[in-house]
C-alpha atoms as a PDB file:
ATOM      1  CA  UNK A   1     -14.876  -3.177  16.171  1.00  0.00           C
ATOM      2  CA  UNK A   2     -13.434  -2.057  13.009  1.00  0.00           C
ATOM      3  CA  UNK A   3     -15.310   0.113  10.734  1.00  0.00           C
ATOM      4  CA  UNK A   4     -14.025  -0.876   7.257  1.00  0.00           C
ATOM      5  CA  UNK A   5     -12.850  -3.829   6.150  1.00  0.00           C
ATOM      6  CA  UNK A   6      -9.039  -4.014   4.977  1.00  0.00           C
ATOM      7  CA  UNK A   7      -8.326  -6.294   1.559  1.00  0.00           C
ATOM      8  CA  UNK A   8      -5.434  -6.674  -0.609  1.00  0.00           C
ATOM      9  CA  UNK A   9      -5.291  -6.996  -3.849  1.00  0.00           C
ATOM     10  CA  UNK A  10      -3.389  -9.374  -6.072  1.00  0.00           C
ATOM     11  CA  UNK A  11      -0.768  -7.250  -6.616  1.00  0.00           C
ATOM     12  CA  UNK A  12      -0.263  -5.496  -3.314  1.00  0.00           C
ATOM     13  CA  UNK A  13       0.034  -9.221  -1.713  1.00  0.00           C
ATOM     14  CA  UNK A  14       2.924 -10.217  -4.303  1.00  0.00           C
ATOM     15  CA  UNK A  15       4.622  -6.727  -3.378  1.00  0.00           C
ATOM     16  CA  UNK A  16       4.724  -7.758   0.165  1.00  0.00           C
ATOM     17  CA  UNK A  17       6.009 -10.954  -0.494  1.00  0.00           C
ATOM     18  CA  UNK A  18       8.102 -10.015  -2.698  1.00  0.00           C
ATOM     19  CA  UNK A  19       9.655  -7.249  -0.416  1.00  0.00           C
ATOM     20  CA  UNK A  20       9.908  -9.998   2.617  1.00  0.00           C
ATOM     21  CA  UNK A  21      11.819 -12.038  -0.165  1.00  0.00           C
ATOM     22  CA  UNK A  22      14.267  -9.377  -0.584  1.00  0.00           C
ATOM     23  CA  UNK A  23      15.176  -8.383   2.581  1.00  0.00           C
ATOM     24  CA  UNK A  24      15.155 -12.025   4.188  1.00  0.00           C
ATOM     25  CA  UNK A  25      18.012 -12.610   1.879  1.00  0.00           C
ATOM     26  CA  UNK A  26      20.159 -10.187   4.296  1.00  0.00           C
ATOM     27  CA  UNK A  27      17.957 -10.151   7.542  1.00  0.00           C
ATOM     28  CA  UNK A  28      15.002 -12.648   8.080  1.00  0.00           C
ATOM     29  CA  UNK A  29      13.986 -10.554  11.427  1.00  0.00           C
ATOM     30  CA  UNK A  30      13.927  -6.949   9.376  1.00  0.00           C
ATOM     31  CA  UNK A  31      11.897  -8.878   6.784  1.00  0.00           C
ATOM     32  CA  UNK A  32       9.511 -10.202   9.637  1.00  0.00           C
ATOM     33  CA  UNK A  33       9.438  -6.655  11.069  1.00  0.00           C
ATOM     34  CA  UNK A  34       8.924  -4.590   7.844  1.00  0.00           C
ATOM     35  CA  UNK A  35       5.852  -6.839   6.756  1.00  0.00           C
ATOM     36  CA  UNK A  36       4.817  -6.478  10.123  1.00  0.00           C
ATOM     37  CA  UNK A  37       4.743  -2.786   9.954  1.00  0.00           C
ATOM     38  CA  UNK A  38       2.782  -2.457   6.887  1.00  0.00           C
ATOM     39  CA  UNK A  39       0.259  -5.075   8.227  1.00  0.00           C
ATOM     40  CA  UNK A  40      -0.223  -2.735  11.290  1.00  0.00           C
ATOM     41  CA  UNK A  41      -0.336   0.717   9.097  1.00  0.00           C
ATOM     42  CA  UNK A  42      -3.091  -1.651   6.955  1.00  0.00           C
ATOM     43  CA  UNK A  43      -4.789  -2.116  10.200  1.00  0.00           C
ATOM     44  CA  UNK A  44      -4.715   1.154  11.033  1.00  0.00           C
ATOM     45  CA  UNK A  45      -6.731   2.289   7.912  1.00  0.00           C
ATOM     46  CA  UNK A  46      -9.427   0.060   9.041  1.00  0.00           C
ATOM     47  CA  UNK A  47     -10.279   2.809  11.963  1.00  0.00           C
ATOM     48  CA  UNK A  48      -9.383   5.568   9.751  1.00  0.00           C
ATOM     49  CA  UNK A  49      -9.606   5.265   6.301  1.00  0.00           C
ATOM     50  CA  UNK A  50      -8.912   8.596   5.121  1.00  0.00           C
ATOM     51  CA  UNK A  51      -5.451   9.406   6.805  1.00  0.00           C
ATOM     52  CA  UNK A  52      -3.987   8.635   3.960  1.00  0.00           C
ATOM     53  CA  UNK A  53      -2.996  11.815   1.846  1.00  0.00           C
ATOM     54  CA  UNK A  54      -5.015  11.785  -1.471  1.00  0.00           C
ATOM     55  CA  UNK A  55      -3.533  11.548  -4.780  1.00  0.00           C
ATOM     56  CA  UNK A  56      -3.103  14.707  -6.843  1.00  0.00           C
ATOM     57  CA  UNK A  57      -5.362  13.377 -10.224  1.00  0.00           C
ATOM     58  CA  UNK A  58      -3.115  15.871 -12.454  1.00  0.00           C
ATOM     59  CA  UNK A  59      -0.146  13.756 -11.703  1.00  0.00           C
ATOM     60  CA  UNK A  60      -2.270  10.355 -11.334  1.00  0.00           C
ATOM     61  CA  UNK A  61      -4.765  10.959 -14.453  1.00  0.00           C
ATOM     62  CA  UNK A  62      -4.682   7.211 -15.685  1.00  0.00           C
ATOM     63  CA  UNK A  63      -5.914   6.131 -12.207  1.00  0.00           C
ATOM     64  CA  UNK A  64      -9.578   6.521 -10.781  1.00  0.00           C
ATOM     65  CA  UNK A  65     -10.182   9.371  -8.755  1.00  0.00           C
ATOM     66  CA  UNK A  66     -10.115   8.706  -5.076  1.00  0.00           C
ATOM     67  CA  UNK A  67      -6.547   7.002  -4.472  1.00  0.00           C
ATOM     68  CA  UNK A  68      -4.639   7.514  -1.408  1.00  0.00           C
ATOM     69  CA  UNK A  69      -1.357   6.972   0.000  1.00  0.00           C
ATOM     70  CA  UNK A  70       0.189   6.525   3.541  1.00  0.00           C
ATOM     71  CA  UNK A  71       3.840   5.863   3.617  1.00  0.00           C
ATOM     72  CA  UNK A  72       5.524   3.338   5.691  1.00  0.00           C
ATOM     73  CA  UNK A  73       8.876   4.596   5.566  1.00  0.00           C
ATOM     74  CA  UNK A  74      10.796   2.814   2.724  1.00  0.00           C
ATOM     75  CA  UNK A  75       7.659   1.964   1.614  1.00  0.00           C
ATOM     76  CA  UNK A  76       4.384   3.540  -0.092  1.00  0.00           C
ATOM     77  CA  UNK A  77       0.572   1.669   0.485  1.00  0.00           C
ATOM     78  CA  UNK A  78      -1.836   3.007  -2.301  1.00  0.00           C
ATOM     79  CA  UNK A  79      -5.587   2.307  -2.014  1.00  0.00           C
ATOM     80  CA  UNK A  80      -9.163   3.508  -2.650  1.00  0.00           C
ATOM     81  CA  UNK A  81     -11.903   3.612  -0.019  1.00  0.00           C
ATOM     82  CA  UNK A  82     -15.312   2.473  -1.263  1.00  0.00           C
ATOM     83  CA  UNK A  83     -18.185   1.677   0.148  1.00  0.00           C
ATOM     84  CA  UNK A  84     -17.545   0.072   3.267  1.00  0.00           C
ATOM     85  CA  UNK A  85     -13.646  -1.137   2.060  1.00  0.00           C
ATOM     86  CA  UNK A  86     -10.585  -0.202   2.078  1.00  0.00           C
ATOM     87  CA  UNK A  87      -8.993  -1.845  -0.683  1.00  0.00           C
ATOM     88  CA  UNK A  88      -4.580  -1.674  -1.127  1.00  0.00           C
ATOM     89  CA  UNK A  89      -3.519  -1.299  -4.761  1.00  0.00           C
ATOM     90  CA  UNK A  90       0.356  -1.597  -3.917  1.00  0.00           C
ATOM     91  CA  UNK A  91       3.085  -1.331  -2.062  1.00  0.00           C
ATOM     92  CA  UNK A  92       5.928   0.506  -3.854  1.00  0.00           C
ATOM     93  CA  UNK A  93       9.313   1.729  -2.506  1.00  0.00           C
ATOM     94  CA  UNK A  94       9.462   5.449  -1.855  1.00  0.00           C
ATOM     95  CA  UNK A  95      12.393   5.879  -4.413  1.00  0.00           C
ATOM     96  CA  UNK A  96      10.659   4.094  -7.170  1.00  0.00           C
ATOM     97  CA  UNK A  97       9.374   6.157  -9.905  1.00  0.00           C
ATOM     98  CA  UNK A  98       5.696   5.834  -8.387  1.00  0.00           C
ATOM     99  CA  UNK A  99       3.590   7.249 -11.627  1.00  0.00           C
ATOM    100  CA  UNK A 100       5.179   4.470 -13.836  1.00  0.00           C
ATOM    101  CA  UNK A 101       4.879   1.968 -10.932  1.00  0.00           C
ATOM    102  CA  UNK A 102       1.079   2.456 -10.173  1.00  0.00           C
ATOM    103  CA  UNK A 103       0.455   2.649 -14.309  1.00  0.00           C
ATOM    104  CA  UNK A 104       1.919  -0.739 -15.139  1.00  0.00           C
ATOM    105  CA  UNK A 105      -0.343  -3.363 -15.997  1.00  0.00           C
ATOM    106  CA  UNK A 106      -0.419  -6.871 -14.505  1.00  0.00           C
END
C-alpha cells in the first residue's frame, strides 16, 4: 500500500501529453515508453516522496519553499510534498532553461 498519494496538476498532464505528441510524430513506441517511464518514476514517489533532490530557494525564490526534482533522463518532474500528497508541478526537458520554465504563468 502506497503511502502518499501521486496527483498531477494541470500543467504537468499537458506536458506529458504534449511530450507523447512530439515524439509520436517520429516513434509512437518511444512516445509510449517515455510516458511510461515518467508514470513509473511518479509511482515511485508514492513510496518515497523525498528522493527527489530539493530545490536550491536562492535560484528558485519565486516558487514556494519545498519543491523537488527527480530527473527522468531527458526529462525533469518538479513537485511539492504536502500533507499526505505528492503533487507534480511539471515536466520540463533537462536542456530547457528550467528557472524561466517553472516561473511562467498558465
Amino acid at each position: 500500500m502506497s503511502k502518499y498519494a501521486v496527483e498531477f496538476s494541470h500543467r504537468a498532464n499537458a506536458q506529458i501529453r504534449s511530450i507523447f505528441t512530439y515524439i509520436a510524430e517520429e516513434n509512437a513506441n518511444a512516445a509510449v515508453k517515455m510516458v511510461d517511464r515518467l508514470e513509473e518514476k511518479a509511482r515511485q514517489l508514492a513510496d518515497m516522496p523525498y528522493i527527489g533532490t530539493e530545490l536550491p530557494e536562492k535560484e528558485y525564490p519565486f516558487l514556494q519553499p519545498g519543491y523537488r526534482r527527480l530527473t527522468v533522463k531527458p526529462f525533469i518532474l518538479y513537485y511539492r510534498v504536502i500533507d499526505r500528497t505528492v503533487f507534480i508541478t511539471h515536466v520540463v526537458h533537462s536542456r530547457r532553461n528550467q528557472a524561466s520554465t517553472l516561473a511562467e504563468k498558465e
